[in-house]
N, C-alpha and C. Protein backbone atom coordinates (compact mmCIF):
# COMPACT_ATOMS: atom_id res chain seq x y z
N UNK A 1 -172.49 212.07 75.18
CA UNK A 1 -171.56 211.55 76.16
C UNK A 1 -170.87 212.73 76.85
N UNK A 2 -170.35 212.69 78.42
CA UNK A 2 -170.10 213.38 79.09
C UNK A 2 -168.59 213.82 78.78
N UNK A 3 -167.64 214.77 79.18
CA UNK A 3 -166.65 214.57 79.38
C UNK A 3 -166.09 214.23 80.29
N UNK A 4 -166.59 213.98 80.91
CA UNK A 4 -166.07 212.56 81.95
C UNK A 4 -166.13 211.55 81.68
N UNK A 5 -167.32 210.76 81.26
CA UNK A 5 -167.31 209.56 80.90
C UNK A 5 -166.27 209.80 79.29
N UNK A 6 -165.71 210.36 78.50
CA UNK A 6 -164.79 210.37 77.76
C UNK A 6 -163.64 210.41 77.80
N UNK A 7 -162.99 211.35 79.42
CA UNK A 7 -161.73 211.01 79.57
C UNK A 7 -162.09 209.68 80.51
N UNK A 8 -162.71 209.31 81.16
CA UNK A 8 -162.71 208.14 81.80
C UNK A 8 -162.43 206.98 80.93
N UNK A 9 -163.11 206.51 79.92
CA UNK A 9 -162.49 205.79 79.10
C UNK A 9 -161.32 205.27 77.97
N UNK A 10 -161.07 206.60 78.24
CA UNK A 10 -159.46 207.37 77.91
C UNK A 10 -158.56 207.23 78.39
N UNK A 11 -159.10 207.18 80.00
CA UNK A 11 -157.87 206.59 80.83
C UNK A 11 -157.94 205.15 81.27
N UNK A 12 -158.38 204.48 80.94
CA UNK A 12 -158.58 203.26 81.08
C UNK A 12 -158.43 202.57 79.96
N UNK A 13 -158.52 202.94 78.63
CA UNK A 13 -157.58 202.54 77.55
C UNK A 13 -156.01 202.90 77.56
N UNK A 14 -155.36 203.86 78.44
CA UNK A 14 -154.50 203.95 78.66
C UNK A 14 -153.39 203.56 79.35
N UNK A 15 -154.68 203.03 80.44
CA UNK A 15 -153.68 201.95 81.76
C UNK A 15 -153.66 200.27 81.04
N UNK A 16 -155.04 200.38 80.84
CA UNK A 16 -155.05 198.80 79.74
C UNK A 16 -153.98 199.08 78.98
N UNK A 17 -153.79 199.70 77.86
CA UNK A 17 -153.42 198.95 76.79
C UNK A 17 -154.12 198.53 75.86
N UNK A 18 -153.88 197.36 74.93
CA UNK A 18 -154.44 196.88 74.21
C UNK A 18 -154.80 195.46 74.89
N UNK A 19 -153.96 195.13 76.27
CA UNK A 19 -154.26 194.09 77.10
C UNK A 19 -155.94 194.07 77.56
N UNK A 20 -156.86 193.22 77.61
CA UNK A 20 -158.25 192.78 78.21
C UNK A 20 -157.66 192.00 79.22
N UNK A 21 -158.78 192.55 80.33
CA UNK A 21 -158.80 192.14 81.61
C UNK A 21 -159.19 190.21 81.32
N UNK A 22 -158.89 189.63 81.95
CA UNK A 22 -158.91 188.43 81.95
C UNK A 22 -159.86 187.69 82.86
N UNK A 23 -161.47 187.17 82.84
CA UNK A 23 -162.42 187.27 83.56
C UNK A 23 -162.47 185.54 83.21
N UNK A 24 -161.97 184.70 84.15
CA UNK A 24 -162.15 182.88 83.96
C UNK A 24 -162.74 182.44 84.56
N UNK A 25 -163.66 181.74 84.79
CA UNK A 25 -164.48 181.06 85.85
C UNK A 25 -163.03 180.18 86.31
N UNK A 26 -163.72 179.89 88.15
CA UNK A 26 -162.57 179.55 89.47
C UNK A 26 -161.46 178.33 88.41
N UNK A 27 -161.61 177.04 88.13
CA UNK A 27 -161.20 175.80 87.58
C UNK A 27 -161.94 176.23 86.06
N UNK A 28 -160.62 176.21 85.06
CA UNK A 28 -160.50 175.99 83.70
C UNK A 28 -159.17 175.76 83.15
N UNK A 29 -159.58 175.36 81.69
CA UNK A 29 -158.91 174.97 81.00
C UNK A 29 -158.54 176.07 79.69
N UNK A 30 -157.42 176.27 79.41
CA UNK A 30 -156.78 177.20 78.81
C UNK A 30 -156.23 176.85 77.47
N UNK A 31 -156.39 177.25 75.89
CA UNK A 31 -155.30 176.51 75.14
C UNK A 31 -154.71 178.12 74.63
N UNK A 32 -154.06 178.27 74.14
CA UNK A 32 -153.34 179.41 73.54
C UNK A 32 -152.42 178.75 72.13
N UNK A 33 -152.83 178.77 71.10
CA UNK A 33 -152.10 178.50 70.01
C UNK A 33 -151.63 179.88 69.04
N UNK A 34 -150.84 179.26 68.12
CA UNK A 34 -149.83 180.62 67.50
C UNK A 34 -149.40 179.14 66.31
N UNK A 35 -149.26 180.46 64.74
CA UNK A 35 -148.79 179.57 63.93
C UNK A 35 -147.33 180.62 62.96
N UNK A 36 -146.46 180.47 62.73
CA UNK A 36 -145.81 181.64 62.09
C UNK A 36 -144.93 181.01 60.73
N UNK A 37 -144.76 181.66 59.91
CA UNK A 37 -144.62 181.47 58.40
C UNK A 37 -143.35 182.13 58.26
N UNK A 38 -142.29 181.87 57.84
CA UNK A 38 -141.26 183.08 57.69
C UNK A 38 -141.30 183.22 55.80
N UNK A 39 -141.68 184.23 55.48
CA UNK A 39 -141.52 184.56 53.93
C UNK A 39 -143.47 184.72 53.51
N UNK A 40 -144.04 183.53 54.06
CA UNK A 40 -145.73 183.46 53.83
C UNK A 40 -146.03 183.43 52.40
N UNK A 41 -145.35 182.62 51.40
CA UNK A 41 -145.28 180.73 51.91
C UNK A 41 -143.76 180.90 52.66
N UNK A 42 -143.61 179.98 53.37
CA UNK A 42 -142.06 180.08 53.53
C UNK A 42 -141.85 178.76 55.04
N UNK A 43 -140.93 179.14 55.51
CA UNK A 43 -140.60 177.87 56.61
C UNK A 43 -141.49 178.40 57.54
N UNK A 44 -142.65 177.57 58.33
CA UNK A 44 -143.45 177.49 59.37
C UNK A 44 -143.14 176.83 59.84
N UNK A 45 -143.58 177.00 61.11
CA UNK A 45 -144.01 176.03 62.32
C UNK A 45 -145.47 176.07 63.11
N UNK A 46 -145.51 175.47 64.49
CA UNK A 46 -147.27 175.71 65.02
C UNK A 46 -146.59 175.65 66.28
N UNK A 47 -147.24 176.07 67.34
CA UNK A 47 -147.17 176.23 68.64
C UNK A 47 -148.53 176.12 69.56
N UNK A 48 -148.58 175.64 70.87
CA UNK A 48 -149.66 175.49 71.53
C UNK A 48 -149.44 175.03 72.67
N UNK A 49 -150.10 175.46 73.61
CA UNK A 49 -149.93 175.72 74.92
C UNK A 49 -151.26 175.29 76.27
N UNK A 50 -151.48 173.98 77.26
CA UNK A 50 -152.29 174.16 77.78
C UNK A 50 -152.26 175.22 78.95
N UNK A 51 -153.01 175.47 79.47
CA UNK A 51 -153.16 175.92 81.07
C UNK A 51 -154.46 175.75 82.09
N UNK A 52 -154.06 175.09 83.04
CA UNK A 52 -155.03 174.33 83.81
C UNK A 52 -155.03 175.77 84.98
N UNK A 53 -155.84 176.36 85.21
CA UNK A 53 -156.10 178.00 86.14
C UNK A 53 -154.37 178.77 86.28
N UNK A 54 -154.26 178.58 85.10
CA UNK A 54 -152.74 179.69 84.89
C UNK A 54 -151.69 178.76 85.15
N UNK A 55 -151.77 177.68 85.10
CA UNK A 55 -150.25 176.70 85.17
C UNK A 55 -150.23 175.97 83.64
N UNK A 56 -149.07 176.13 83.50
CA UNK A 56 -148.89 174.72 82.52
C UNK A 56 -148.70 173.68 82.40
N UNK A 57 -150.11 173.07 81.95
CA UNK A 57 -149.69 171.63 81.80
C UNK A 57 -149.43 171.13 80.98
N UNK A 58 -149.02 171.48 79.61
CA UNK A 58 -149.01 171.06 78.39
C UNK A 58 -148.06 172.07 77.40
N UNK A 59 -147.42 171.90 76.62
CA UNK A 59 -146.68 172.84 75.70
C UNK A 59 -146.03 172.25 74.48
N UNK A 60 -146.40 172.53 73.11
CA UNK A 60 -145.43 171.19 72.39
C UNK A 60 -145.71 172.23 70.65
N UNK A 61 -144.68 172.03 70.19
CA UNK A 61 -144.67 172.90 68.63
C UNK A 61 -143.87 171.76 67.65
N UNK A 62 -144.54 172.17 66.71
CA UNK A 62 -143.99 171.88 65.41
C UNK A 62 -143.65 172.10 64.29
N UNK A 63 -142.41 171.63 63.42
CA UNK A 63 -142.13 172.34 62.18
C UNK A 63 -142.39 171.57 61.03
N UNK A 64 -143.33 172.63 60.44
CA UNK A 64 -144.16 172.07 59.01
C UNK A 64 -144.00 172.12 58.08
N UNK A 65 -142.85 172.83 57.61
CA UNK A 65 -142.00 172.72 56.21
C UNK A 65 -141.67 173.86 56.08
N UNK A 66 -141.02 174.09 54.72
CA UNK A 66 -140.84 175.27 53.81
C UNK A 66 -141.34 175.52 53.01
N UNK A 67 -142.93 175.65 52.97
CA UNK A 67 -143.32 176.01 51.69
C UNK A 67 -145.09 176.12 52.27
N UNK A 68 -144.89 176.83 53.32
CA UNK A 68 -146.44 176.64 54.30
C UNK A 68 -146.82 178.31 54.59
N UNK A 69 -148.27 178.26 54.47
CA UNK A 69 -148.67 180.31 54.83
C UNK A 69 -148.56 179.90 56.44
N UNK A 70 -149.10 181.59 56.70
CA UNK A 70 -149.08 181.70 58.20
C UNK A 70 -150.18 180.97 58.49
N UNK A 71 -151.28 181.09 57.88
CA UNK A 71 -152.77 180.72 58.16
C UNK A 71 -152.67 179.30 58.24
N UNK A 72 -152.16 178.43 57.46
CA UNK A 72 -152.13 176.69 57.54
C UNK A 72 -151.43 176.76 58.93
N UNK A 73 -150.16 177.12 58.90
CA UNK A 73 -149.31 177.04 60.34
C UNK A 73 -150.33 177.71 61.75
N UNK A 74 -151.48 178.73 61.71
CA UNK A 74 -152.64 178.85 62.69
C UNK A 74 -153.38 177.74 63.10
N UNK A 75 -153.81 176.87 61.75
CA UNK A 75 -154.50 176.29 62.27
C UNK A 75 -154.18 174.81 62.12
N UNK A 76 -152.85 174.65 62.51
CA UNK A 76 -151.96 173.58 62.93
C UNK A 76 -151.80 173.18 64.17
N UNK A 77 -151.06 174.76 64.55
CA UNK A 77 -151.42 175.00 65.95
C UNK A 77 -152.31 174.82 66.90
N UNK A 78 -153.70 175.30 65.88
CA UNK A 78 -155.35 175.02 66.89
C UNK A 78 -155.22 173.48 66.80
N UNK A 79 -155.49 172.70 66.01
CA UNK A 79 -155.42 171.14 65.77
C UNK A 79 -154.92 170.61 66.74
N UNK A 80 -153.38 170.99 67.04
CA UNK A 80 -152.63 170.18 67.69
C UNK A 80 -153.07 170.66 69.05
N UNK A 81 -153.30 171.83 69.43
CA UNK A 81 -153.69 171.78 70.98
C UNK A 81 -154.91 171.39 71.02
N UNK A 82 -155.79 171.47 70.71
CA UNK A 82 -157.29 170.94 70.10
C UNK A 82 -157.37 169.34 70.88
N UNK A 83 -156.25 168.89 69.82
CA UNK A 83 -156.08 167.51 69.96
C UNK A 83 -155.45 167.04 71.30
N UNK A 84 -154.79 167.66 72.15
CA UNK A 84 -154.20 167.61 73.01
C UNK A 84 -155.01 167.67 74.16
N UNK A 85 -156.29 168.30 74.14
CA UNK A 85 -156.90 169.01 75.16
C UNK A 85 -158.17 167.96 75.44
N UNK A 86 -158.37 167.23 74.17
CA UNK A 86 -158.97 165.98 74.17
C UNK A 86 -158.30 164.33 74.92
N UNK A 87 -157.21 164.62 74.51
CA UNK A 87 -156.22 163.36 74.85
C UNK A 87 -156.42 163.30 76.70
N UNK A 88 -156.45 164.73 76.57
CA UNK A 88 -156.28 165.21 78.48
C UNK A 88 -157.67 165.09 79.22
N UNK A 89 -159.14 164.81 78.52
CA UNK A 89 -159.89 164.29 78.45
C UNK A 89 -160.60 165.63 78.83
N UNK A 90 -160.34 166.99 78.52
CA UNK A 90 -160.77 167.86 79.11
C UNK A 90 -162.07 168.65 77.69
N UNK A 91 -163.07 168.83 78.89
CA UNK A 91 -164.84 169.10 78.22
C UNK A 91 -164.95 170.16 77.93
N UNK A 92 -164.25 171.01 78.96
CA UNK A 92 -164.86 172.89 78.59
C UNK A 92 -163.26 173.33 78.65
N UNK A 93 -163.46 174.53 77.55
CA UNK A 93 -162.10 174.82 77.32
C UNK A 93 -162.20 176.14 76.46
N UNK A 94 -161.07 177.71 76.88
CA UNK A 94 -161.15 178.77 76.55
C UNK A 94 -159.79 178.22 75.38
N UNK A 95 -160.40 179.16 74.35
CA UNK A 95 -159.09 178.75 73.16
C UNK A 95 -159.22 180.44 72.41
N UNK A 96 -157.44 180.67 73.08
CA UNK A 96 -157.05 181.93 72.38
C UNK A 96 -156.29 182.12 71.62
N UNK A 97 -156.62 182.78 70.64
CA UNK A 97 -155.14 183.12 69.29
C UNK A 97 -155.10 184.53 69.10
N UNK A 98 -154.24 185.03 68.28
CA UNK A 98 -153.87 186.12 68.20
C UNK A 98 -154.16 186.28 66.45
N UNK A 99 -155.01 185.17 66.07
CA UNK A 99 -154.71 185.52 64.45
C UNK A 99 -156.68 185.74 64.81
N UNK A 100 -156.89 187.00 64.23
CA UNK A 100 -158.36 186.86 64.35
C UNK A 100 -159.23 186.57 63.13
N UNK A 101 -158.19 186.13 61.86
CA UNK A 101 -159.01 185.32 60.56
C UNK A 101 -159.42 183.92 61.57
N UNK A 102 -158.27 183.06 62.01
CA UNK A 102 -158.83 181.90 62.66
C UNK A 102 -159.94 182.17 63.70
N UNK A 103 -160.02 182.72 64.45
CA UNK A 103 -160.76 182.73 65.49
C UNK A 103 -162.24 183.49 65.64
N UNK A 104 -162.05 184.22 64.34
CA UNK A 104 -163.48 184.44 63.38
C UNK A 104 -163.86 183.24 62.94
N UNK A 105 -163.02 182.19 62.15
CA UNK A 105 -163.59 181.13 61.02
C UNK A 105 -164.61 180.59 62.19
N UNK A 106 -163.53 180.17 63.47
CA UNK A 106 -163.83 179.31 64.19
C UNK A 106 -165.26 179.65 64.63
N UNK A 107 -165.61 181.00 65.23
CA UNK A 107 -166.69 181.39 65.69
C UNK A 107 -168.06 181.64 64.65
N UNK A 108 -167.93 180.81 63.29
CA UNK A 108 -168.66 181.12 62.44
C UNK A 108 -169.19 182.41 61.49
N UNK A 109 -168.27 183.63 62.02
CA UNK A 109 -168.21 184.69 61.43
C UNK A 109 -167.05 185.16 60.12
N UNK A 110 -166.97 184.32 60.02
CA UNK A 110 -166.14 184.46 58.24
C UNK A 110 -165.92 183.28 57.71
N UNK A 111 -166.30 183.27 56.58
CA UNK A 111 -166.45 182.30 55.41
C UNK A 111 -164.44 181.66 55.80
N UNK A 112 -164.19 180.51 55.08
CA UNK A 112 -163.22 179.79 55.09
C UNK A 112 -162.75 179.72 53.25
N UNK A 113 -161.53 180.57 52.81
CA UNK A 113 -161.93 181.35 51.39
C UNK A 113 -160.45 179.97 50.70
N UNK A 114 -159.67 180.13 51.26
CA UNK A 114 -158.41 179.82 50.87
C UNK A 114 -158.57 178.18 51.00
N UNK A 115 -157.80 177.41 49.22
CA UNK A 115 -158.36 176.24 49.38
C UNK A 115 -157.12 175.14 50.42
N UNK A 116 -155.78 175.62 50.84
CA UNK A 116 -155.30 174.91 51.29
C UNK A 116 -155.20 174.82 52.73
N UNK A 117 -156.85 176.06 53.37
CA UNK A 117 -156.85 175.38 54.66
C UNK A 117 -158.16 175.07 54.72
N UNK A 118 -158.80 174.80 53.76
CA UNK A 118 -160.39 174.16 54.18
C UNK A 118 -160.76 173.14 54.49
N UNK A 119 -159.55 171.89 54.51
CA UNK A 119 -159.31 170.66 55.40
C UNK A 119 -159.60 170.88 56.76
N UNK A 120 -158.25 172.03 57.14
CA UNK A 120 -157.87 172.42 58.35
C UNK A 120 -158.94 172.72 59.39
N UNK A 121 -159.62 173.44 58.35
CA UNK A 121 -160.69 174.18 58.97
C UNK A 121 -161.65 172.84 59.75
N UNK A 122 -162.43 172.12 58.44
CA UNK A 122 -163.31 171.01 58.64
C UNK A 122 -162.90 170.41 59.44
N UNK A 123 -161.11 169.64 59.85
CA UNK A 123 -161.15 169.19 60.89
C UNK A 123 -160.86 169.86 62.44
N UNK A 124 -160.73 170.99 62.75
CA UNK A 124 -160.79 171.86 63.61
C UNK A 124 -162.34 171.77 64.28
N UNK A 125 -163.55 171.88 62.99
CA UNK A 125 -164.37 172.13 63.23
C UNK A 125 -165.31 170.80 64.12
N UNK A 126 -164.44 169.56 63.44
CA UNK A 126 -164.85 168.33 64.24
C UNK A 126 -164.18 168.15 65.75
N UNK A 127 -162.93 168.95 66.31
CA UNK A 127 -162.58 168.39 66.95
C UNK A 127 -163.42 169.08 68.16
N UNK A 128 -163.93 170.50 67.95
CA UNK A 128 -164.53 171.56 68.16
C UNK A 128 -165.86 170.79 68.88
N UNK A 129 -166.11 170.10 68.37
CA UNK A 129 -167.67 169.37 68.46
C UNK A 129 -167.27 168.42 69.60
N UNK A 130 -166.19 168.31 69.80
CA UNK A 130 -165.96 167.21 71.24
C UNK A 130 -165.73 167.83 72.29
N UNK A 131 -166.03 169.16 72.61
CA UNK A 131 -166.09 170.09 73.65
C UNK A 131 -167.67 169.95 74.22
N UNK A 132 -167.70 169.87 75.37
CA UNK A 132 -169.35 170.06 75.83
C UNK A 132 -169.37 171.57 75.83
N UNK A 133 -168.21 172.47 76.47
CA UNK A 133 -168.37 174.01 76.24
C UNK A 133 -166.87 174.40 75.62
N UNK A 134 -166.89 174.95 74.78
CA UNK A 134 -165.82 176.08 73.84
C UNK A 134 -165.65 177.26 73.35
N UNK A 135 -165.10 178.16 73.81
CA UNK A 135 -164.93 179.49 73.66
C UNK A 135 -163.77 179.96 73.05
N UNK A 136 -164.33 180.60 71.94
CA UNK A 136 -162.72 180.98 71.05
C UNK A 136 -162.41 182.04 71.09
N UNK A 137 -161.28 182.94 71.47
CA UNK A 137 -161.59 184.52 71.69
C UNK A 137 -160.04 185.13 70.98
N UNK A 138 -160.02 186.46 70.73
CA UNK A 138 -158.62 186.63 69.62
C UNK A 138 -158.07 187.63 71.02
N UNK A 139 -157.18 187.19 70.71
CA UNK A 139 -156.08 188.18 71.98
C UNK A 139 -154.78 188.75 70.93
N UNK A 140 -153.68 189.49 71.75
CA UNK A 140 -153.13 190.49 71.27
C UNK A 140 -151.92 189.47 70.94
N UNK A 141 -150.80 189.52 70.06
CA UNK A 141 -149.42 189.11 70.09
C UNK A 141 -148.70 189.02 71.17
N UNK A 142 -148.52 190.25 71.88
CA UNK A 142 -148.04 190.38 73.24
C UNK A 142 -148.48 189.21 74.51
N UNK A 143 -149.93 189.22 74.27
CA UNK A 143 -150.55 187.96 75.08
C UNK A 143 -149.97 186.84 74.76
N UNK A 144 -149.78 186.38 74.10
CA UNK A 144 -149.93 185.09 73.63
C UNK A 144 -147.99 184.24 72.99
N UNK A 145 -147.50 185.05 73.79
CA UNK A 145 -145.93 185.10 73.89
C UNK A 145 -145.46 183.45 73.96
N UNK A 146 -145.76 182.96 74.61
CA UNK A 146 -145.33 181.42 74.94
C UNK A 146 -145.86 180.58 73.21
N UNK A 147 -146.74 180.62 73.04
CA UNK A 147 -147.13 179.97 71.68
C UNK A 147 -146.24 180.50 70.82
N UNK A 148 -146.39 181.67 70.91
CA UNK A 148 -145.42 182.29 69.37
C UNK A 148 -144.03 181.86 69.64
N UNK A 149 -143.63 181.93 70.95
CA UNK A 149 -141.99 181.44 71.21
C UNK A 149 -141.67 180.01 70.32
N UNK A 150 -142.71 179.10 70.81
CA UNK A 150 -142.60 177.70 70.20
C UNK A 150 -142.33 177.62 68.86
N UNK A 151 -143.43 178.75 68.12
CA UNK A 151 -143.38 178.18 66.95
C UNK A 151 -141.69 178.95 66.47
N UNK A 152 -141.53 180.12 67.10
CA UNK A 152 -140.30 180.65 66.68
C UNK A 152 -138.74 179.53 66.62
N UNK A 153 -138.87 178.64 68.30
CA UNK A 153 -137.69 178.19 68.28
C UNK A 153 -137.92 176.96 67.21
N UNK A 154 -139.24 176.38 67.17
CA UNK A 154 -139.23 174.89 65.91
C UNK A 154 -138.48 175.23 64.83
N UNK A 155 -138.70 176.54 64.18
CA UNK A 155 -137.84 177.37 63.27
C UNK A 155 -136.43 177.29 63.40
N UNK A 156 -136.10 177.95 64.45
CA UNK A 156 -134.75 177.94 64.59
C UNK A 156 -133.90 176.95 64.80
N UNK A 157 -134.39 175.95 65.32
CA UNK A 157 -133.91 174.06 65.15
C UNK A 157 -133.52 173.60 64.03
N UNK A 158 -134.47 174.00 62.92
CA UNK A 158 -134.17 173.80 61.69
C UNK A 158 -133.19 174.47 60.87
N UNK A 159 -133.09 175.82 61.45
CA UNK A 159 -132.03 176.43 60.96
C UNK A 159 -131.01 176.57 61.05
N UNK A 160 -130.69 176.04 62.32
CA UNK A 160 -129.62 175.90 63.16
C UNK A 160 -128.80 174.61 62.40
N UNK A 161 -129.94 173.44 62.29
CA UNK A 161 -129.05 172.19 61.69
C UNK A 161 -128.91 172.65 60.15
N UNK A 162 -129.90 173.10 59.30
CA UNK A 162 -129.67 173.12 57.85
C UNK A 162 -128.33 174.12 58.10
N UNK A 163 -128.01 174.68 58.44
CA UNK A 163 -126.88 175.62 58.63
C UNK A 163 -125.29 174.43 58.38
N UNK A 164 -125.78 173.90 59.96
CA UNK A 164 -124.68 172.68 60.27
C UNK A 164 -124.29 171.51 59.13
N UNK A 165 -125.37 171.25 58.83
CA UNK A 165 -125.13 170.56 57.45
C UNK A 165 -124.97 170.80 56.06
């Protein structure tokens, strides 16, 4: 390799980031889910997010107890937008997370090890099957800001009242 083509890619990891360029065909459908655990087991929630060519049409989180990993609360998150993206009657659909155990399972490249999400998994994997096209791809934390917000404030709802009471 040249040293050009070495600082060239040098500098273009530099202007990127850890951000990927974002390449969508014209009309799609977007889900972005996020699941977060405080302690791991500890109080979770799930988060998930549609987007119809960069708008939102959809956004909704939930809190799943105190006594949940990060990984169940991931793929809570996928479920529920999953499920959402069906309700909306929509066929082809890009689905991004930031946890790349899920988004490996999903893509068939890592075994599913842990027994209290192998439900999760199986039904992920059915809802998966009601896509005519589905693409699962792992993006950065930074990306994926709106999901993680959700699951952050479901958290803080709860904490806010267990506080109050």
């Amino acid at each position: 390799m040249t040293m050009l083509m070495k600082s060239g890619i040098t500098n273009l990891t530099a202007i990127l980031g850890k951000k990927k360029p974002k390449i969508y065909p014209q009309n799609y459908y977007l889900l972005q889910f996020d699941g977060c655990s405080k302690g791991n087991p500890g109080m979770a929630a799930a988060g998930a997010v549609l987007y119809k060519n960069d708008i939102e049409i959809w956004s909704g989180s939930k809190f799943l107890g105190y006594n949940e990993t990060n990984n169940y609360a991931e793929y809570m998150g996928l479920i529920m937008g999953l499920s959402k993206a069906i309700e909306f009657d929509i066929s082809e659909l890009i689905v991004e997370g930031d946890s790349m155990l899920i988004i490996k399972q999903m893509n068939g490249e890592n075994q599913v090890r842990s027994s209290n999400i192998i439900e999760l998994h199986k039904l992920a994997m059915q809802l998966k099957l009601k896509f005519s096209n589905i693409i699962f791809t792992h993006i950065y934390r930074e990306n994926n800001k709106k999901a993680d917000d959700l699951c952050n404030e479901a958290i803080d709802k709860i904490v806010k009242f267990d506080n109050i009471v």
